[in-house]
C-alpha atoms as a PDB file:
ATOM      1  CA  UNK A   1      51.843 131.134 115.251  1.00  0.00           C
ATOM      2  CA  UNK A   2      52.930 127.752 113.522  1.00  0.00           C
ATOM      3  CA  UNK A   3      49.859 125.618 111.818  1.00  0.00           C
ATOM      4  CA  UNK A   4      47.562 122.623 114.701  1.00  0.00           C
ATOM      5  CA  UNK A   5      45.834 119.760 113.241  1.00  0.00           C
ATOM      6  CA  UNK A   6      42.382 119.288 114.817  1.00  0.00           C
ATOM      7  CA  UNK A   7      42.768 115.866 116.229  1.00  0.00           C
ATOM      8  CA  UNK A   8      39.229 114.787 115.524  1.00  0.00           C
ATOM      9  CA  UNK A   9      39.399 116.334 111.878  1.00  0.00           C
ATOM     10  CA  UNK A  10      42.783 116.568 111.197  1.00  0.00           C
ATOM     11  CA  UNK A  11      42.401 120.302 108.990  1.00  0.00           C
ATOM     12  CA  UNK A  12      45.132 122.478 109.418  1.00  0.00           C
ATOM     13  CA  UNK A  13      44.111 125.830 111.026  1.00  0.00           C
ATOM     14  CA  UNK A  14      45.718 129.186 112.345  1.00  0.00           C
ATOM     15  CA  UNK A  15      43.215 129.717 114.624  1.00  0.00           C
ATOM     16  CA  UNK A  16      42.226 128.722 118.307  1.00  0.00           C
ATOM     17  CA  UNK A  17      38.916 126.894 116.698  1.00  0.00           C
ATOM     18  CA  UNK A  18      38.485 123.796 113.820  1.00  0.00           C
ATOM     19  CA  UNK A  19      37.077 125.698 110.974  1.00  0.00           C
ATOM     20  CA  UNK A  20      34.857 122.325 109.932  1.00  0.00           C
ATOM     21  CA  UNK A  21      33.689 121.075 113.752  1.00  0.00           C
ATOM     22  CA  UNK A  22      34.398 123.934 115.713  1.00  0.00           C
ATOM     23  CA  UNK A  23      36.186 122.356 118.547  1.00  0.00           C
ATOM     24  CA  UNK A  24      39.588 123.172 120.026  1.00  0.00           C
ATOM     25  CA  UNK A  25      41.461 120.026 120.425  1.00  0.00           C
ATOM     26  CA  UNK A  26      44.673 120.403 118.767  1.00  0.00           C
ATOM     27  CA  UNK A  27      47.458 118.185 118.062  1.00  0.00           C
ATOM     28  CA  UNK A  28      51.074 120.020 117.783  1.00  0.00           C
ATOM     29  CA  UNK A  29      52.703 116.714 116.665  1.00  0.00           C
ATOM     30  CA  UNK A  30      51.172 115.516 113.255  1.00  0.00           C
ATOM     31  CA  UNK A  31      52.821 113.253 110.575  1.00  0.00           C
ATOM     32  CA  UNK A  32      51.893 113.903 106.773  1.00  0.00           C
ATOM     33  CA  UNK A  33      49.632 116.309 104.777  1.00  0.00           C
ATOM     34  CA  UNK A  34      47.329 115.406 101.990  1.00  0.00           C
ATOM     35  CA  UNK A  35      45.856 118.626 100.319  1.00  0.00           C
ATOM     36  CA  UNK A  36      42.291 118.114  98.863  1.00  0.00           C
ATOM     37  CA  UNK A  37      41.344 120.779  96.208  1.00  0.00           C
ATOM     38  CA  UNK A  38      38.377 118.867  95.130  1.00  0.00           C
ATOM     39  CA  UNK A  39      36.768 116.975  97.907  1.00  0.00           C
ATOM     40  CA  UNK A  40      33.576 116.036  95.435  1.00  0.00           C
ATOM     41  CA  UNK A  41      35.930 114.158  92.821  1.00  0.00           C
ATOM     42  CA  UNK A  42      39.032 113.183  94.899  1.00  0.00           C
ATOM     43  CA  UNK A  43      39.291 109.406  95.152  1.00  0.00           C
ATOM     44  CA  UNK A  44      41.857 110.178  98.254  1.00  0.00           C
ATOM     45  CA  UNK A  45      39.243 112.036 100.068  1.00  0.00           C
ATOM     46  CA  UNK A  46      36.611 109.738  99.761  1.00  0.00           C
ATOM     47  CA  UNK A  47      38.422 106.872 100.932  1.00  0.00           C
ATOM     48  CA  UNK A  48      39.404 109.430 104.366  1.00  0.00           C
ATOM     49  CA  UNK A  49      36.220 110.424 104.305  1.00  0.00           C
ATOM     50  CA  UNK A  50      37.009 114.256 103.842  1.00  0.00           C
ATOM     51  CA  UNK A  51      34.153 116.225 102.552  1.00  0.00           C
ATOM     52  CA  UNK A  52      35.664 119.720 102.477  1.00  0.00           C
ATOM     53  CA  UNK A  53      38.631 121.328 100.615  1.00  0.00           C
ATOM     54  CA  UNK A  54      41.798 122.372 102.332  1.00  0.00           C
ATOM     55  CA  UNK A  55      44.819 120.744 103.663  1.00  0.00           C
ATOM     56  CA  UNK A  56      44.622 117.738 106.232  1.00  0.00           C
ATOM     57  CA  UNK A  57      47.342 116.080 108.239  1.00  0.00           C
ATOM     58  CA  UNK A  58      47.417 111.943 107.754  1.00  0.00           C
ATOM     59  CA  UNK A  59      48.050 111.391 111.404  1.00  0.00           C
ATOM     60  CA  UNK A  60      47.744 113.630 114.490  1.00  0.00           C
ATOM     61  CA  UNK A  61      48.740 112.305 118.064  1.00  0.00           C
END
């Protein structure tokens, strides 16, 4: 099964459900991937307002 974007979070999951809000609206088509291994210290997640670790697509459709 080939990685979704959650189109309101924009995580990269696996699974049929977003890991951070729990909803299953995916996006198949996606553009970009920023990976945040630090969400507390990352400049690039604070300024698209992550809060959580993981990897994150830039733009979903």
């Amino acid at each position: 099964m080939a990685q979704k974007a959650c189109k309101k979070c924009r995580i990269f999951t696996d699974g049929s459900e977003c890991p951070i809000c729990h909803g299953s609206n995916f996006a198949d088509s996606w553009k970009g991937r920023i990976s945040i291994m630090n969400a507390e210290k990352s400049e690039v997640a604070k300024k698209t307002g992550i809060t959580r670790n993981g990897i994150y697509a830039i733009k979903t459709r």
